[in-house]
Protein backbone atom coordinates (compact mmCIF):
# COMPACT_ATOMS: atom_id res chain seq x y z
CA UNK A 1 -15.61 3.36 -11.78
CA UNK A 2 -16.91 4.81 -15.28
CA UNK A 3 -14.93 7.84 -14.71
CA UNK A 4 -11.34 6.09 -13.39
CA UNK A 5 -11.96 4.31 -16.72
CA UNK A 6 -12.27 7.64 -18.58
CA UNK A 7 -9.36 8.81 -16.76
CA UNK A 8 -7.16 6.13 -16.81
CA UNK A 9 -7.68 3.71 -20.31
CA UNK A 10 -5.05 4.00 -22.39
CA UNK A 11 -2.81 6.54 -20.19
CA UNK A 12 0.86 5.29 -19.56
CA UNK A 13 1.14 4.61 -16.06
CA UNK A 14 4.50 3.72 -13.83
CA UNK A 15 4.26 1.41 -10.86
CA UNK A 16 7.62 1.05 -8.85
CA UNK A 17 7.18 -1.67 -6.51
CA UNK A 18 4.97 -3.62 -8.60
CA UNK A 19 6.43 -7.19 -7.52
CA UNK A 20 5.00 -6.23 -3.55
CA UNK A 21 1.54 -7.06 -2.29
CA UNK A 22 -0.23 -4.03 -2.70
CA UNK A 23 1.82 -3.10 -6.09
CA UNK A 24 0.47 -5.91 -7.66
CA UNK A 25 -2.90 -5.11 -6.64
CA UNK A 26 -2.44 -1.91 -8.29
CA UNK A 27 -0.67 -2.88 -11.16
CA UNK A 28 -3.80 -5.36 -11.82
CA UNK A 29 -6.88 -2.69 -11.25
CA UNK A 30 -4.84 -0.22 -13.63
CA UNK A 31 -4.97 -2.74 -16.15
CA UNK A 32 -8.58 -3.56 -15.66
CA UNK A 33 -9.22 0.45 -16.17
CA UNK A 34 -7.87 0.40 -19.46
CA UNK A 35 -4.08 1.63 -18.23
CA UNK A 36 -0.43 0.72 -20.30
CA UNK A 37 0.78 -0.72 -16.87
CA UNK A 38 4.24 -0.62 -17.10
CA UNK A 39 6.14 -1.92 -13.03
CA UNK A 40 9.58 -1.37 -11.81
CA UNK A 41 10.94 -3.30 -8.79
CA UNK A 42 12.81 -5.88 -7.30
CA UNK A 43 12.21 -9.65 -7.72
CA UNK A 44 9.17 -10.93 -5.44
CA UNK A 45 10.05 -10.48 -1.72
CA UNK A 46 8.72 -14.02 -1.17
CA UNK A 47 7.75 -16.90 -2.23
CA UNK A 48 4.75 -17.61 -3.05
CA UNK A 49 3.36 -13.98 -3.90
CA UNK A 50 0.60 -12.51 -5.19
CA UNK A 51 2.66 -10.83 -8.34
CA UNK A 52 3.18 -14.73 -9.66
CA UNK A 53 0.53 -16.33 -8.03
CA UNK A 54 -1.70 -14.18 -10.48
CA UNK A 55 1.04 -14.16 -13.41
CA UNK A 56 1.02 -10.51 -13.81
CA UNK A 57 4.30 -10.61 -15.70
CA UNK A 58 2.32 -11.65 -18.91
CA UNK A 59 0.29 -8.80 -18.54
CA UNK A 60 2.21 -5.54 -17.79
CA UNK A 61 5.69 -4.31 -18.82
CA UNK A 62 7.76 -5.65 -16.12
CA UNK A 63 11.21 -4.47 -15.60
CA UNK A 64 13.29 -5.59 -12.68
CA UNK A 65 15.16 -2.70 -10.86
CA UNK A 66 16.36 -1.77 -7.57
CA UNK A 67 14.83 2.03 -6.90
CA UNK A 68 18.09 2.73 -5.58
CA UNK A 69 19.56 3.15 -9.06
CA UNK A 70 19.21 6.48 -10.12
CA UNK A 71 20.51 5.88 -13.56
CA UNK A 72 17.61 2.96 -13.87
CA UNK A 73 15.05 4.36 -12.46
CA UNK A 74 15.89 7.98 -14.49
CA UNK A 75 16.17 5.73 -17.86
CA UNK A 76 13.15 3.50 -16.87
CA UNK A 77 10.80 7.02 -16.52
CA UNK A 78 12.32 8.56 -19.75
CA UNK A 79 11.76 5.41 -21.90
CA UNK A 80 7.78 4.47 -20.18
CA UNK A 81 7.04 8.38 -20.97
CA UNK A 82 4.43 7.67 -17.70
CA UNK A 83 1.86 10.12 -17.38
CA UNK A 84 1.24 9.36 -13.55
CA UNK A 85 3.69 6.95 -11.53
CA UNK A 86 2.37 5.64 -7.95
CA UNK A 87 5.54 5.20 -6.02
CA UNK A 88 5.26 2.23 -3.88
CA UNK A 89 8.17 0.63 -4.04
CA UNK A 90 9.76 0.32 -0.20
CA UNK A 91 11.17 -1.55 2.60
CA UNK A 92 7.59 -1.75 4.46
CA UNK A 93 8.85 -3.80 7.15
CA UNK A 94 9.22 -2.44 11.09
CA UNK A 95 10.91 -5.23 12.35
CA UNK A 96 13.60 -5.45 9.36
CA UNK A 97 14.29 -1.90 9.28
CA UNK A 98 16.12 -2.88 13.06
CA UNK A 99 18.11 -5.79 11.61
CA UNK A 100 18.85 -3.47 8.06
CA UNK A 101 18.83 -0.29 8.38
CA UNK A 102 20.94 0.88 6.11
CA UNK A 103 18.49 -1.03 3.18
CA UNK A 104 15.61 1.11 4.85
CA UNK A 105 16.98 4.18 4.40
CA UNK A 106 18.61 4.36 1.42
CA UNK A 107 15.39 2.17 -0.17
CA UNK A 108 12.43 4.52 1.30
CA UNK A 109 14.65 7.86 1.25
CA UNK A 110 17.11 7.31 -1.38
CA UNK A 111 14.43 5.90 -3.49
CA UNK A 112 12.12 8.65 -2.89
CA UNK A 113 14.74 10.88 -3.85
CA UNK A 114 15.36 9.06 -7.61
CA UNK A 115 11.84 8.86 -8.75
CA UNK A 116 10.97 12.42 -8.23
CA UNK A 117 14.64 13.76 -9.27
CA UNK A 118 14.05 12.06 -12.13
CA UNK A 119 10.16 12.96 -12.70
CA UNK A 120 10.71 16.32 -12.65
CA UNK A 121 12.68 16.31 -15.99
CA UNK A 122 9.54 14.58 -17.76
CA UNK A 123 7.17 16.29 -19.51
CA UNK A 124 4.57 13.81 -19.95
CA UNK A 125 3.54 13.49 -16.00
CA UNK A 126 0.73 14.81 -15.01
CA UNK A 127 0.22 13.23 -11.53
CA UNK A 128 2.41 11.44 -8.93
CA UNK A 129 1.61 10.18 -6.12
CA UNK A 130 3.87 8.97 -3.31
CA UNK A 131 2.90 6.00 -0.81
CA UNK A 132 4.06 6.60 2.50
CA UNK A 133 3.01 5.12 5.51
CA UNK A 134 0.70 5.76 9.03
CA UNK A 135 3.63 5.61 10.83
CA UNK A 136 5.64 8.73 9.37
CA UNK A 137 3.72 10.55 11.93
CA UNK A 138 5.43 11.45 15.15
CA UNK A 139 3.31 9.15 17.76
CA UNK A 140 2.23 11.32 21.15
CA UNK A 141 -0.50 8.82 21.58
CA UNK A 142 -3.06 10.91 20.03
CA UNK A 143 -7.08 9.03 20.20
CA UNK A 144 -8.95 11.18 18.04
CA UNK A 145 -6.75 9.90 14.68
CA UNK A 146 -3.41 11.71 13.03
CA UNK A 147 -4.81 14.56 10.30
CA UNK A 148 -2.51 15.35 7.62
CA UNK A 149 -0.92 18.59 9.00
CA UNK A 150 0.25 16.83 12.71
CA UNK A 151 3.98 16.53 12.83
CA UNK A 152 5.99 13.76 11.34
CA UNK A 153 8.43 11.67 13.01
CA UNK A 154 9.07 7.92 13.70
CA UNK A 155 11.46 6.00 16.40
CA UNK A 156 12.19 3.28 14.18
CA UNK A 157 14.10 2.91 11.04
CA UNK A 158 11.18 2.12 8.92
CA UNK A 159 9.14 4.96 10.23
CA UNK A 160 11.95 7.67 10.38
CA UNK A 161 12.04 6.58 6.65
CA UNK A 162 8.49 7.04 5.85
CA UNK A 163 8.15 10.88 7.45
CA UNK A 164 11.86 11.01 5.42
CA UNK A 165 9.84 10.22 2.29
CA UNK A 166 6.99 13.03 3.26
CA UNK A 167 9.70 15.52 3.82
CA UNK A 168 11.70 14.96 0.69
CA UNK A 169 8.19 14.79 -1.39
CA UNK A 170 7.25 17.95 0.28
CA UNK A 171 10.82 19.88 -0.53
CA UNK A 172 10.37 19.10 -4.24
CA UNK A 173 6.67 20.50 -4.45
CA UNK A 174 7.82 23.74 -3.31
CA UNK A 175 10.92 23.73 -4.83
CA UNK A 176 10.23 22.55 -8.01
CA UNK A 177 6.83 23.05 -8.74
CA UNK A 178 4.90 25.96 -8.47
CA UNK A 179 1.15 27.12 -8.43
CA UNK A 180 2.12 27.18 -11.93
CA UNK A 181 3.10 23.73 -12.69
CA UNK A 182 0.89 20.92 -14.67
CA UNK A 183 1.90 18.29 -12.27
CA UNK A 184 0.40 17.22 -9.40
CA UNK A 185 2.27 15.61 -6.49
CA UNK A 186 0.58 13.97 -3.38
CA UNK A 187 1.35 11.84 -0.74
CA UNK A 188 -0.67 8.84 0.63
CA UNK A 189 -0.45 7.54 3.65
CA UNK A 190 -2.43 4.11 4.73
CA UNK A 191 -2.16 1.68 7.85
CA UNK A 192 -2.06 -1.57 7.98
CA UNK A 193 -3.40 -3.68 5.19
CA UNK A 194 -4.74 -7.32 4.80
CA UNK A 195 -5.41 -9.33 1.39
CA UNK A 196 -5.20 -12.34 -0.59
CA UNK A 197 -1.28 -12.43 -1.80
CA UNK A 198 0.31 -10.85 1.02
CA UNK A 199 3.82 -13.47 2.43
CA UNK A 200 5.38 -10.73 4.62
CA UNK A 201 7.50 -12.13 7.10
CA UNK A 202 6.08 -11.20 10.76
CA UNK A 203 2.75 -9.91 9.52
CA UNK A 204 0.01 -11.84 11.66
CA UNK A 205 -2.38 -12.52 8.61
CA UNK A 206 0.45 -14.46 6.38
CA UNK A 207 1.56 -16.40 9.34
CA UNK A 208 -1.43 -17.19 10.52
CA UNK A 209 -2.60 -18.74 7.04
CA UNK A 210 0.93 -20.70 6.65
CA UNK A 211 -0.25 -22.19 10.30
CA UNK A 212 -3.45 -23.30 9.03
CA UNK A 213 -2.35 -24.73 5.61
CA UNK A 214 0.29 -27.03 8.10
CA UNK A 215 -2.41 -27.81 10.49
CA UNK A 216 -0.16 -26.34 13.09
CA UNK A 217 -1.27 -23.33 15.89
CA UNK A 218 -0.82 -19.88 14.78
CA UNK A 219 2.22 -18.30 16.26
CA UNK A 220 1.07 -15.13 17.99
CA UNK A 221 3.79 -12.69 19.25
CA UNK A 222 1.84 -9.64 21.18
CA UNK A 223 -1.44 -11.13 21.44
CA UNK A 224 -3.14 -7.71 22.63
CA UNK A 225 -1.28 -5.32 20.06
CA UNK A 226 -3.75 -3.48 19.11
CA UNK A 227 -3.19 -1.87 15.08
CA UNK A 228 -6.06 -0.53 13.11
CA UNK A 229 -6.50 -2.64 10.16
CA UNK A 230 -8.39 -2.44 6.35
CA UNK A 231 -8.93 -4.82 3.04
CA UNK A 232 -5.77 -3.62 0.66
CA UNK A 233 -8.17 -2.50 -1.85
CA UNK A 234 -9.20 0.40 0.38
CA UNK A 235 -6.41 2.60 0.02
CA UNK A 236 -5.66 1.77 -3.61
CA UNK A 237 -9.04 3.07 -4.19
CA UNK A 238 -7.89 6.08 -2.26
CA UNK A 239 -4.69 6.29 -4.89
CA UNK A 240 -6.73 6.00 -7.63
CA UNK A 241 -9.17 8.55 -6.66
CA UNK A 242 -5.99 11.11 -5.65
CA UNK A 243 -4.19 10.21 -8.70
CA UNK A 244 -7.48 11.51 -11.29
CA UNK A 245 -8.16 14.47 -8.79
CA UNK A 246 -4.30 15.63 -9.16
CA UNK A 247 -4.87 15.44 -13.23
CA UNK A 248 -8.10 17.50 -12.69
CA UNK A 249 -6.87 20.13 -11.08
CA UNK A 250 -2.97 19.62 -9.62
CA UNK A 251 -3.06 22.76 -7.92
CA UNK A 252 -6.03 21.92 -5.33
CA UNK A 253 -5.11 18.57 -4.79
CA UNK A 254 -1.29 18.43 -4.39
CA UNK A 255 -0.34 17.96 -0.85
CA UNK A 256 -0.40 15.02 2.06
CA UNK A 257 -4.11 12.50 1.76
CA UNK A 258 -5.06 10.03 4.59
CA UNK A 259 -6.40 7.22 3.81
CA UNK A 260 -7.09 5.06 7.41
CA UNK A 261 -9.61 2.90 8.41
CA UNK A 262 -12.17 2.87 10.52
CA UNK A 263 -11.80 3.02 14.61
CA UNK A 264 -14.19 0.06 14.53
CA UNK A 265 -11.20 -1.78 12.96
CA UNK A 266 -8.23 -0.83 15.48
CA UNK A 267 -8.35 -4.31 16.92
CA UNK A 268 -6.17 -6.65 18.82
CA UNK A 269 -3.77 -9.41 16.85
CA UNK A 270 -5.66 -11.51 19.18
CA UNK A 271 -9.44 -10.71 17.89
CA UNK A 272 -7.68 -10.76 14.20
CA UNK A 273 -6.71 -14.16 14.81
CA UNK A 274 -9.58 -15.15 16.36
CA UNK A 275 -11.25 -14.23 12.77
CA UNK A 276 -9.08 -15.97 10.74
CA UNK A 277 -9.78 -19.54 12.18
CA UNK A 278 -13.72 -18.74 12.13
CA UNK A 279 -13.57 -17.56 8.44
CA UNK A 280 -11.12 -20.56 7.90
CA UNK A 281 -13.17 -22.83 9.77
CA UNK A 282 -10.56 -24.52 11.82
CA UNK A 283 -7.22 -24.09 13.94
CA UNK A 284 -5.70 -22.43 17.24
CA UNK A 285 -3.33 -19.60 18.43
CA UNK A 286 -0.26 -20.26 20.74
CA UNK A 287 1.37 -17.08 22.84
CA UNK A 288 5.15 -17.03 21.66
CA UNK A 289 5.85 -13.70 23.50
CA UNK A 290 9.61 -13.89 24.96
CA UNK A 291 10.25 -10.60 26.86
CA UNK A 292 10.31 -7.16 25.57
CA UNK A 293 10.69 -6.60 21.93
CA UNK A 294 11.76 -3.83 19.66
CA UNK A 295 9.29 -1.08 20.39
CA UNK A 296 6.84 -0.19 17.79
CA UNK A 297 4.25 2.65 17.92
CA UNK A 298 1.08 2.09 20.56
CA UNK A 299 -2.23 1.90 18.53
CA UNK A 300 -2.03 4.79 15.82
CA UNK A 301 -4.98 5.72 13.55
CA UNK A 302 -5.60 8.36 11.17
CA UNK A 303 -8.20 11.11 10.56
CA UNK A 304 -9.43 10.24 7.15
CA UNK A 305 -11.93 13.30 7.31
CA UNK A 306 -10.29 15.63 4.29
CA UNK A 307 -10.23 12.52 2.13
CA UNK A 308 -13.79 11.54 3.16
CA UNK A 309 -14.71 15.44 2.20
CA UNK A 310 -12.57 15.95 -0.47
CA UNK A 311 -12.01 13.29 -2.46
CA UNK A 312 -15.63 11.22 -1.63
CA UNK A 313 -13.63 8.09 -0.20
CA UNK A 314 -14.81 6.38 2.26
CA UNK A 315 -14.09 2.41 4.02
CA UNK A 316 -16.20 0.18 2.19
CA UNK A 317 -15.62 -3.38 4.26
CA UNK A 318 -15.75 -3.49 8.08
CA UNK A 319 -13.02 -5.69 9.57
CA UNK A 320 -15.02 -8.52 9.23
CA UNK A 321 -15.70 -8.52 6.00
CA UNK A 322 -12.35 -7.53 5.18
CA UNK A 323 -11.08 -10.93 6.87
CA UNK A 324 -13.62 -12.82 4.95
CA UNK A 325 -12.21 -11.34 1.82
CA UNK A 326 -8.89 -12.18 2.47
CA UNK A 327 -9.48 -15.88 3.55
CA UNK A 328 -11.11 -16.62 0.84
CA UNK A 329 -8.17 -15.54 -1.36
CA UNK A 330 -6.01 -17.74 0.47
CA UNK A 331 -8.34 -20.74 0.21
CA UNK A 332 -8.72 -20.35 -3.43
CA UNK A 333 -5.26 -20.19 -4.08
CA UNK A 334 -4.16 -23.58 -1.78
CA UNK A 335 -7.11 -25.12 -3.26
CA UNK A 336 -4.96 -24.51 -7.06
CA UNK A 337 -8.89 -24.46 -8.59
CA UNK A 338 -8.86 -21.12 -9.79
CA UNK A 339 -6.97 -18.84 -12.07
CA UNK A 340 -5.90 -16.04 -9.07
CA UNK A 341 -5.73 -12.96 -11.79
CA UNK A 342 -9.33 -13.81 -12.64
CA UNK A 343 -10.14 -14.02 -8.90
CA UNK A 344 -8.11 -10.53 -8.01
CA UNK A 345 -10.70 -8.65 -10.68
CA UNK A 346 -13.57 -10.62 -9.35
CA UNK A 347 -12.74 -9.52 -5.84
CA UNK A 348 -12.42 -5.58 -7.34
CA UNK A 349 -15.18 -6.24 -9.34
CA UNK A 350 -17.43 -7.17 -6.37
CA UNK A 351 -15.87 -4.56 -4.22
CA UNK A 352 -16.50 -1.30 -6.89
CA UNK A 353 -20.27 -3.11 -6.84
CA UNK A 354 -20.26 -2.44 -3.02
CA UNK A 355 -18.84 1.06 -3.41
CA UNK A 356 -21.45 1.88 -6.21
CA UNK A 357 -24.45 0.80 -3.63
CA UNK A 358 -22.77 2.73 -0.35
């Protein structure tokens, strides 16, 4: 953590989709490192969210924008003078991207397409990196885990999207920048996350804690689903990590980073329910399967192994303590007792502590 504070105090540093659950995460560590934070994105997707919950407005630059505006987005990056953006903001939902996908596309392709069109004519980057997804590979039901040179693909919207987003990201590397070039580009791509702050609709953590606050069962759609799972700060630890490696040395680093949990964590929305009323310490789970339902991919994990070799990172939390973490967000927030920005850096703080020791 001493050297992402050498790295990133006092650098100017773009978050677009700062508003979202694991943007505001972000947009909070960067701050604690020292970084002049400034986020574009849409209003908060729901209500409550982390992003007020935590009143990060008072603490970054925060400009509202849709990432589909090129003419925003280009004047937002010339103005900020960024020298790294993390490129986050997206549609990240499976089950909208049937209902809108239109939004999906031209938000996680179109979007793609604006930041780095209008990165490339900005001479103070030095790194970018570009948050994908898990799912922009093409599933064949591989077991061993997805490495970063597999082929892309995606059935759904939301998926197609995501590999969209690789492809794009990969077209302007090698057109636009060569060996030659001062900035470097990457791609992340991260499963499924879980966290204090997170109100997605159909995502089986938020729904399960709106159950409990209302004393009611917790709706469960596909109780044996099975999705490999980690604590949000995981990944963004990954970013961080990627994002001082690409200043370092752009040139070795540029290219597609996994950044997937554990196999120990690829477990059922059943068992992850099953969690969340121990760590809770009360409720139940009702079975509200009706028939078949838009297909999403079978279990899907990823091979982490050139991150864990090349960049050092590593999964900190096992799934249990990862549900732990999260509950406890939750219950500090319904209790209203604590100030939930001071409670974010605590949880990084105690999670940096862990990473120090492993």
């Amino acid at each position: 953590m001493t050297d992402l504070k050498k790295i990133f105090s006092g650098k100017k540093v773009l978050v677009t989709g700062h508003t979202g659950f694991k943007g505001s995460w972000l947009s909070i560590w960067l701050k604690e490192l020292g970084a002049k934070v400034t986020g574009y994105s849409l209003i908060p997707p729901t209500h409550p969210n982390n992003f007020e919950a935590t009143s990060l407005k008072n603490k970054i630059k925060h400009i509202i924008g849709d990432i589909r505006d090129y003419a925003k987005v280009k004047k937002t990056i010339c103005e900020s003078k960024p020298e790294i953006i993390f490129h986050l903001a997206a549609q990240p939902l499976v089950l909208y991207s049937y209902e809108n996908p239109l939004f999906t596309y031209e938000t996680n392709i179109t979007g793609t397409v604006n930041v780095l069109e209008s990165a490339r004519k900005t001479t103070s980057l030095k790194a970018i990196v570009v948050v994908t997804s898990d799912k922009c590979y093409e599933n064949k039901g591989k077991k061993e885990g997805y490495s970063e040179n597999d082929v892309l693909g995606g059935y759904d919207p939301y998926s197609c999207s995501k590999a969209c987003a690789e492809l794009i990201t990969r077209s302007y590397i090698k057109s636009f920048y060569g060996k030659s070039n001062d900035t470097g580009i990457a791609t992340a791509r991260a499963g499924n996350v879980i966290g204090g702050g997170d109100w997605g609709t159909n995502r089986i953590f938020p729904d399960s804690i709106k159950a409990l606050i209302k004393n009611k069962e917790i709706p469960v759609r596909n109780p044996n689903h099975i999705r490999p799972r980690q604590f949000v700060l995981e990944p963004l630890y990954g970013y961080l990590v990627l994002a001082s490696k690409l200043i370092e040395n752009p040139n070795k680093y540029t290219g597609a980073w996994n950044f997937g949990p554990n196999k120990s964590s690829c477990i059922s929305v059943k068992e992850i329910v099953e969690k969340i009323i121990y760590y809770w310490g009360k409720g139940k789970r009702k079975n509200i399967s009706k028939g078949k339902v838009e297909s999403e991919m079978n279990c899907l994990t990823l091979n982490p192994g050139k991150s864990n070799n090349l960049l050092k990172w590593c999964v900190i939390y096992n799934i249990d303590e990862a549900v732990r973490h999260s509950v406890e967000w939750y219950r500090k927030f319904y209790l209203k007792k604590e100030n939930m920005y001071n409670f974010c850096v605590n949880q990084i703080n105690y999670y940096t502590e862990c990473l120090s020791e492993k």
